[in-house]
PDB file of N, CA and C in Angstrom:
ATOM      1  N   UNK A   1       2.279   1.332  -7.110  1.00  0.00           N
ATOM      2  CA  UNK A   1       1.310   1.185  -6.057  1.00  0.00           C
ATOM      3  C   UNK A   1       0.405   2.414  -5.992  1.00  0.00           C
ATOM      4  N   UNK A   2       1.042   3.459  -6.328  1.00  0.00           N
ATOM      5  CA  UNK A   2       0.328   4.613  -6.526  1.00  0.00           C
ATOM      6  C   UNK A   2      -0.510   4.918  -7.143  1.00  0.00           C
ATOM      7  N   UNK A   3      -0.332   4.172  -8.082  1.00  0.00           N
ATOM      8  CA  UNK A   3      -1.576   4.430  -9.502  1.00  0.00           C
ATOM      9  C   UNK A   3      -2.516   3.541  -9.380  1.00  0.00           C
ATOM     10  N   UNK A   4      -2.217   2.400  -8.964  1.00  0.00           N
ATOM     11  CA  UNK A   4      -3.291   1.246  -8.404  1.00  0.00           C
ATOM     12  C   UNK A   4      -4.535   1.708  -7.185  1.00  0.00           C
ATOM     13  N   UNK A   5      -3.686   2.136  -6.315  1.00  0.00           N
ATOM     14  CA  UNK A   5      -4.095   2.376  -4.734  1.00  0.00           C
ATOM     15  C   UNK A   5      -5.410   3.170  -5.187  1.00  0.00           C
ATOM     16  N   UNK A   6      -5.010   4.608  -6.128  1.00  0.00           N
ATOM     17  CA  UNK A   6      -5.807   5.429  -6.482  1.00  0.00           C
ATOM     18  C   UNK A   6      -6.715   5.259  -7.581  1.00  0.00           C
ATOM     19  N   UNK A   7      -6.647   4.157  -8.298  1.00  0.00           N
ATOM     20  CA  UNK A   7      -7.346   3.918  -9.217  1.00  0.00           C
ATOM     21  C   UNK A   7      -8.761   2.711  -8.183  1.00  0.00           C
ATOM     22  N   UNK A   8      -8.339   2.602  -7.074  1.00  0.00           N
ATOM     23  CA  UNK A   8      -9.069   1.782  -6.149  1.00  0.00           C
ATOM     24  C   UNK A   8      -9.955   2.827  -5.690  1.00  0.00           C
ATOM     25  N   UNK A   9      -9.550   3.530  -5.460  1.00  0.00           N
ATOM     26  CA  UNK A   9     -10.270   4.760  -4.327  1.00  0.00           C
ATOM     27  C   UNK A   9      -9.405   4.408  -2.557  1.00  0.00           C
ATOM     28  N   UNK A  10      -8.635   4.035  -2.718  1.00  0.00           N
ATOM     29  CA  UNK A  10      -7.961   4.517  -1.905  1.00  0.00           C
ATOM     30  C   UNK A  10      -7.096   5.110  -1.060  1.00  0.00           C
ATOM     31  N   UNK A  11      -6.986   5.672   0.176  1.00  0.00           N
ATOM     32  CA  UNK A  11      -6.189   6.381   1.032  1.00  0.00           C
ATOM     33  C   UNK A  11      -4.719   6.545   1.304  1.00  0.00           C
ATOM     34  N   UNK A  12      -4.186   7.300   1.379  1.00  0.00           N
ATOM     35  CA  UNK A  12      -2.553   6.438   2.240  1.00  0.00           C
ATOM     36  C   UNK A  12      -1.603   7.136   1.576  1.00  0.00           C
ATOM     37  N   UNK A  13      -0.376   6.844   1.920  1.00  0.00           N
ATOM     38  CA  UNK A  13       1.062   6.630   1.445  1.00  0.00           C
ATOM     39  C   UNK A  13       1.382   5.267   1.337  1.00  0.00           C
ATOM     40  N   UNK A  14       2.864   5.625   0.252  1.00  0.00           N
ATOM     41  CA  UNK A  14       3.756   4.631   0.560  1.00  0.00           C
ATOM     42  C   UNK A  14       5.343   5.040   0.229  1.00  0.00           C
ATOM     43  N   UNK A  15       5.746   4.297   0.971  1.00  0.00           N
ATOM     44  CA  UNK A  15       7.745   4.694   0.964  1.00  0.00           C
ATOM     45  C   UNK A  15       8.247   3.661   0.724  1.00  0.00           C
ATOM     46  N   UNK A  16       9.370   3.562  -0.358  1.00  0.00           N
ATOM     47  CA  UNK A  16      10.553   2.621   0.148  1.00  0.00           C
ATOM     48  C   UNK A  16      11.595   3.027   1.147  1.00  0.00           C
ATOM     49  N   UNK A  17      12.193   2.541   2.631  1.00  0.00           N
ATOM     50  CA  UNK A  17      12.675   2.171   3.089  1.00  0.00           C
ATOM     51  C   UNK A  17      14.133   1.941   2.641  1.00  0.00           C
ATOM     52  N   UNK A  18      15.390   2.513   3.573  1.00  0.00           N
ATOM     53  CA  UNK A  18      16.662   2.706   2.979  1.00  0.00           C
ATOM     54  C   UNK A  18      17.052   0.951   3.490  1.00  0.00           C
ATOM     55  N   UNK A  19      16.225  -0.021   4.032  1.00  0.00           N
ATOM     56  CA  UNK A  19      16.570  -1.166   4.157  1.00  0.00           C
ATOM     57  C   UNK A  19      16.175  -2.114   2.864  1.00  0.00           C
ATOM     58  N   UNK A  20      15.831  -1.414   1.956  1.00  0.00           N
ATOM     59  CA  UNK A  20      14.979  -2.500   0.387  1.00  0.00           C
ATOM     60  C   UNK A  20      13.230  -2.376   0.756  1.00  0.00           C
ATOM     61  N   UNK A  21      12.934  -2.680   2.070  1.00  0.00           N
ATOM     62  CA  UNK A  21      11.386  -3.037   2.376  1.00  0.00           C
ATOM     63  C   UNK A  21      10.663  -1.865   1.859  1.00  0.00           C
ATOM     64  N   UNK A  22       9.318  -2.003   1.729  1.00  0.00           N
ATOM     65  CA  UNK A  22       8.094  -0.792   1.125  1.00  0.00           C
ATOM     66  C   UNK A  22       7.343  -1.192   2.384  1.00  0.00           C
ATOM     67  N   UNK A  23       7.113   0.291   2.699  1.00  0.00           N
ATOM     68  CA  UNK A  23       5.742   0.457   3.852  1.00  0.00           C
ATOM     69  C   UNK A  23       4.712   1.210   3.243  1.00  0.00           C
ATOM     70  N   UNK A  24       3.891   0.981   3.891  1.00  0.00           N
ATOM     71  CA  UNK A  24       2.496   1.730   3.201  1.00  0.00           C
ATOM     72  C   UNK A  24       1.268   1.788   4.220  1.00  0.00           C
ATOM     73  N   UNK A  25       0.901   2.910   4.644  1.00  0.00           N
ATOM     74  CA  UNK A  25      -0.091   3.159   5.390  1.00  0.00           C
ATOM     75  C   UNK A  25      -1.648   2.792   4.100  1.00  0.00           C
ATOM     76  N   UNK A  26      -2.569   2.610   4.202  1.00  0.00           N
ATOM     77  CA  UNK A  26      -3.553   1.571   3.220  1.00  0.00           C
ATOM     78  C   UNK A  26      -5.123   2.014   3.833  1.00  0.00           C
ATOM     79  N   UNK A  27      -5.828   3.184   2.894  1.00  0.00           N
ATOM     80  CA  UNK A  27      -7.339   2.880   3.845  1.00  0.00           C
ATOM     81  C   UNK A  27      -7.934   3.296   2.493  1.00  0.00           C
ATOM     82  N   UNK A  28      -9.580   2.178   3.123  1.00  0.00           N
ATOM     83  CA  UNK A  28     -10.472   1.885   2.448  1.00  0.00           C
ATOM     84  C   UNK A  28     -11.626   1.732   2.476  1.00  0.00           C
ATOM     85  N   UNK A  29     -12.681   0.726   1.414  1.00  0.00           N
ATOM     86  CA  UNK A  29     -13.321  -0.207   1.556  1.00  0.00           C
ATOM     87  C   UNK A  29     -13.089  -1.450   2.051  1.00  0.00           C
ATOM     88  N   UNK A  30     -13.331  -2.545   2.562  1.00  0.00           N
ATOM     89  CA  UNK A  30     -12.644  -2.940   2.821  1.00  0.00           C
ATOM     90  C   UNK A  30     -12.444  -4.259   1.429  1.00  0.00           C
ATOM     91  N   UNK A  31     -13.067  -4.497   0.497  1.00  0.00           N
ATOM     92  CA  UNK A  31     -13.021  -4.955  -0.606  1.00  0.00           C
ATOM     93  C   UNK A  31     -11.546  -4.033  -1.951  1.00  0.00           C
ATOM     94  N   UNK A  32     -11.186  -2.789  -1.439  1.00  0.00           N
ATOM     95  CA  UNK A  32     -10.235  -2.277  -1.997  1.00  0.00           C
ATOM     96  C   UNK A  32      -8.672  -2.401  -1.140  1.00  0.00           C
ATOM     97  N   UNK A  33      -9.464  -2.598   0.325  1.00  0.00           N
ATOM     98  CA  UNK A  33      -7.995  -2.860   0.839  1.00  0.00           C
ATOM     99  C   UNK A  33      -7.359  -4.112   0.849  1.00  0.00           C
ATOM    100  N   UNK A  34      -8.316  -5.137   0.617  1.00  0.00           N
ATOM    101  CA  UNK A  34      -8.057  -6.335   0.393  1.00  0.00           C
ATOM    102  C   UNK A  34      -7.461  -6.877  -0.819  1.00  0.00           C
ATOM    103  N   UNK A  35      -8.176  -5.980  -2.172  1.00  0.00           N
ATOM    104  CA  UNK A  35      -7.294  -6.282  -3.286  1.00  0.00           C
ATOM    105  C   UNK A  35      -5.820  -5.862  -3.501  1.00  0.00           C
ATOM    106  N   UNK A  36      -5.943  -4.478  -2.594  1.00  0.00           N
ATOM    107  CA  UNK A  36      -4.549  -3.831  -2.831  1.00  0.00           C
ATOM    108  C   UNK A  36      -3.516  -5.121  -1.658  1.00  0.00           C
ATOM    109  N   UNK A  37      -3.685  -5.917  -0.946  1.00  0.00           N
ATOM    110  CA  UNK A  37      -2.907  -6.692   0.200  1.00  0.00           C
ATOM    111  C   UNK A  37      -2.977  -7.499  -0.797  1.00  0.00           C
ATOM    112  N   UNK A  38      -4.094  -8.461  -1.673  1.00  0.00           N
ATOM    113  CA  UNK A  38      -3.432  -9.680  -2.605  1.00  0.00           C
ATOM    114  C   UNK A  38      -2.534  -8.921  -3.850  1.00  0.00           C
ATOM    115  N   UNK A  39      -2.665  -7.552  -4.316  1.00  0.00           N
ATOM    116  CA  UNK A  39      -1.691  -7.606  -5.330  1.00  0.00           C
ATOM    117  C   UNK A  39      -0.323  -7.096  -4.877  1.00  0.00           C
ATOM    118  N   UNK A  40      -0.133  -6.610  -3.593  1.00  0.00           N
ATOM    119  CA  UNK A  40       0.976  -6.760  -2.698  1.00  0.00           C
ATOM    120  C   UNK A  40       1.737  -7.644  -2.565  1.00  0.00           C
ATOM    121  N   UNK A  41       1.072  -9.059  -2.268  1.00  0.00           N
ATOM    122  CA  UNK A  41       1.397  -9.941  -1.940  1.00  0.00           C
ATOM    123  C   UNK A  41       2.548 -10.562  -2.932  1.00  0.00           C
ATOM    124  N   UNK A  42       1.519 -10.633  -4.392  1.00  0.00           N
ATOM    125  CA  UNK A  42       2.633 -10.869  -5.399  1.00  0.00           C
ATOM    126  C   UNK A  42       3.661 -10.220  -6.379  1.00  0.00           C
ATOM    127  N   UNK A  43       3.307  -8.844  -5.455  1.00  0.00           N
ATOM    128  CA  UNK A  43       4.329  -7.513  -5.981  1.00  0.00           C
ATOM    129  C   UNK A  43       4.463  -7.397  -7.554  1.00  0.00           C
ATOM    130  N   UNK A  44       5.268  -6.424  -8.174  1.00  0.00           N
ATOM    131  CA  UNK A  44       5.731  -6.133  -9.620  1.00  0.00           C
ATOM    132  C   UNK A  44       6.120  -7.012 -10.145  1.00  0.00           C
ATOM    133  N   UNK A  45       6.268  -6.561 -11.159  1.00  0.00           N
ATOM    134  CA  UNK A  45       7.026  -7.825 -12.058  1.00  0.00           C
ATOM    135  C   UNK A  45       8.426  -7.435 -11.966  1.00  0.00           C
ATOM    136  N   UNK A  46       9.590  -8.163 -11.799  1.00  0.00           N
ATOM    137  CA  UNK A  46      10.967  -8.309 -11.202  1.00  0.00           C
ATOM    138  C   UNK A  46      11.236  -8.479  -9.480  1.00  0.00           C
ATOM    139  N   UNK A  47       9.931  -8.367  -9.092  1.00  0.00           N
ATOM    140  CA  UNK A  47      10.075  -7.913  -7.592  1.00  0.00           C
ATOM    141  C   UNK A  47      10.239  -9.234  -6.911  1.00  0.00           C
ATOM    142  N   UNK A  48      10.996  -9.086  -5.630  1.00  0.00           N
ATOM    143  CA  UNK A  48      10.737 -10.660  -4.709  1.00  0.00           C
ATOM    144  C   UNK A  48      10.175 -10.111  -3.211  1.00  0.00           C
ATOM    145  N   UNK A  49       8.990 -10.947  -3.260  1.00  0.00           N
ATOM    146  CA  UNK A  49       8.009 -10.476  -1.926  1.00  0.00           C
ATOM    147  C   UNK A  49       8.032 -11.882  -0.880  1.00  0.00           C
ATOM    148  N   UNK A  50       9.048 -11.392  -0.049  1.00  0.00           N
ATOM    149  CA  UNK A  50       9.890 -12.637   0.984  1.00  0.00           C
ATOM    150  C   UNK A  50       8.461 -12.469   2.502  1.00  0.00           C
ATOM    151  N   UNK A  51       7.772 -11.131   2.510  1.00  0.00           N
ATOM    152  CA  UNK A  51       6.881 -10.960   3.648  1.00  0.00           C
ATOM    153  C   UNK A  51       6.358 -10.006   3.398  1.00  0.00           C
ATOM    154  N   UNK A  52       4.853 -10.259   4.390  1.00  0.00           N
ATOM    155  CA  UNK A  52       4.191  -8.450   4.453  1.00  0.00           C
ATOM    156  C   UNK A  52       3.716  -9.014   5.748  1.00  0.00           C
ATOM    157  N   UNK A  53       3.976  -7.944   6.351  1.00  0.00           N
ATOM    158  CA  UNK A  53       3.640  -8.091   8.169  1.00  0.00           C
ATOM    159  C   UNK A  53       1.954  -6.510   8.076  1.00  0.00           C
ATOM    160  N   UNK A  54       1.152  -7.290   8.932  1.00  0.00           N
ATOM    161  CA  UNK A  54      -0.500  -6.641   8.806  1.00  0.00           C
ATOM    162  C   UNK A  54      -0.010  -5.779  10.171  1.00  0.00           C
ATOM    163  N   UNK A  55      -0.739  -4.710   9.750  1.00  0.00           N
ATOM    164  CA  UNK A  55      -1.375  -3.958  11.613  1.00  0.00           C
ATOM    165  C   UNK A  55      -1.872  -3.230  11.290  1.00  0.00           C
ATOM    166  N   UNK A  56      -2.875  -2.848  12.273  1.00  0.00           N
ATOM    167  CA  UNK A  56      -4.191  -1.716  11.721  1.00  0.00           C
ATOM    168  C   UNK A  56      -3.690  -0.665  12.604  1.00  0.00           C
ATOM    169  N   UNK A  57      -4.369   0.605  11.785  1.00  0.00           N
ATOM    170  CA  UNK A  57      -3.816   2.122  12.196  1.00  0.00           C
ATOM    171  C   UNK A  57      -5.201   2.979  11.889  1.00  0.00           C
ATOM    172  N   UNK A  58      -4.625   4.035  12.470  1.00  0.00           N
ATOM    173  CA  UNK A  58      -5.666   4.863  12.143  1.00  0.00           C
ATOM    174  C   UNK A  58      -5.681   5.381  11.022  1.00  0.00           C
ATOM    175  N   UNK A  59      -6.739   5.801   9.841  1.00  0.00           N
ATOM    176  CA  UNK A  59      -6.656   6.512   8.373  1.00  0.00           C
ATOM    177  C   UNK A  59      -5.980   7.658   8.240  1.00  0.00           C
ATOM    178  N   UNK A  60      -5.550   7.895   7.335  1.00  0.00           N
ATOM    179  CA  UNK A  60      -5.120   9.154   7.229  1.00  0.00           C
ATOM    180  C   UNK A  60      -6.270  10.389   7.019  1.00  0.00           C
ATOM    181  N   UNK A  61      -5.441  11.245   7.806  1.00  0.00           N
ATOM    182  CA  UNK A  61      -6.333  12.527   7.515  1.00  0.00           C
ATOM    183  C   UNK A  61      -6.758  12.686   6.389  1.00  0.00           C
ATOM    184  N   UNK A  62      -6.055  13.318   5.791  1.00  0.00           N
ATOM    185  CA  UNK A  62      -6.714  13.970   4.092  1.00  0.00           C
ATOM    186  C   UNK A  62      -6.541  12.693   3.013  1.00  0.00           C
ATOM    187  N   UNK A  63      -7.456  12.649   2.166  1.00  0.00           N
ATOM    188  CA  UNK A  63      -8.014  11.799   0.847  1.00  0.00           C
ATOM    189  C   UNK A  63      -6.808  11.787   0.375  1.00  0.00           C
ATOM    190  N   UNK A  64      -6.837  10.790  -0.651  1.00  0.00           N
ATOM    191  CA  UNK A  64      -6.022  10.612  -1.934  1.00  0.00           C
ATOM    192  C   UNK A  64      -4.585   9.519  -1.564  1.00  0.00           C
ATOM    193  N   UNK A  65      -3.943   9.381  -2.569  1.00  0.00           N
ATOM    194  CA  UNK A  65      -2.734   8.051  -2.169  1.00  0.00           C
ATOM    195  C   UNK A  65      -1.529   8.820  -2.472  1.00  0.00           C
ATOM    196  N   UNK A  66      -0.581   8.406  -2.208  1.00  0.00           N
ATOM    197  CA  UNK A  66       0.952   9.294  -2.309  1.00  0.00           C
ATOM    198  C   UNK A  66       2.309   8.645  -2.221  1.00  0.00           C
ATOM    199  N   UNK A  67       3.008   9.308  -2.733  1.00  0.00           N
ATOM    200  CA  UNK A  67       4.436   8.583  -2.273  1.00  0.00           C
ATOM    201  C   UNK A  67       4.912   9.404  -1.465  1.00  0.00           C
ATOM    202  N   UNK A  68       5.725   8.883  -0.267  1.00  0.00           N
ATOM    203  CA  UNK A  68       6.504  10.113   0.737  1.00  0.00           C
ATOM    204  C   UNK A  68       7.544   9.204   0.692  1.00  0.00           C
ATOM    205  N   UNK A  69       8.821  10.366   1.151  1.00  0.00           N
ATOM    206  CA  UNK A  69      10.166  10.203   0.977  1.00  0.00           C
ATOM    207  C   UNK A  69      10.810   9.936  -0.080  1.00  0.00           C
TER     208      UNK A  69
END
């Protein structure tokens, strides 16, 4: 997601979660945040994507995409 996000030009983190789930804070264009939510949608290859729940937030401060935790 990392290499994608940033190859988009966009913002954020993302974590996996000690429950299996991935969160990801997500800012953009809104044509980059949208691609990064459809290739979400159908996740990696081996992956099973049972949900993605939406809510808007505020951007992150400083540029660039990341992994935390």
């Amino acid at each position: 997601m990392v290499h994608k996000a940033t190859e988009l030009g966009l913002s954020g983190w993302v974590r996996n979660r000690a429950d299996g789930a991935v969160e990801a804070l997500i800012a953009g264009d809104v044509a980059s945040v949208e691609e990064m939510s459809r290739l979400c949608r159908r996740g990696p290859r081996m992956a099973e994507v049972s949900s993605i729940d939406e809510d808007l937030a505020e951007p992150p401060e400083e540029p660039g995409f990341y992994q935390v935790g």
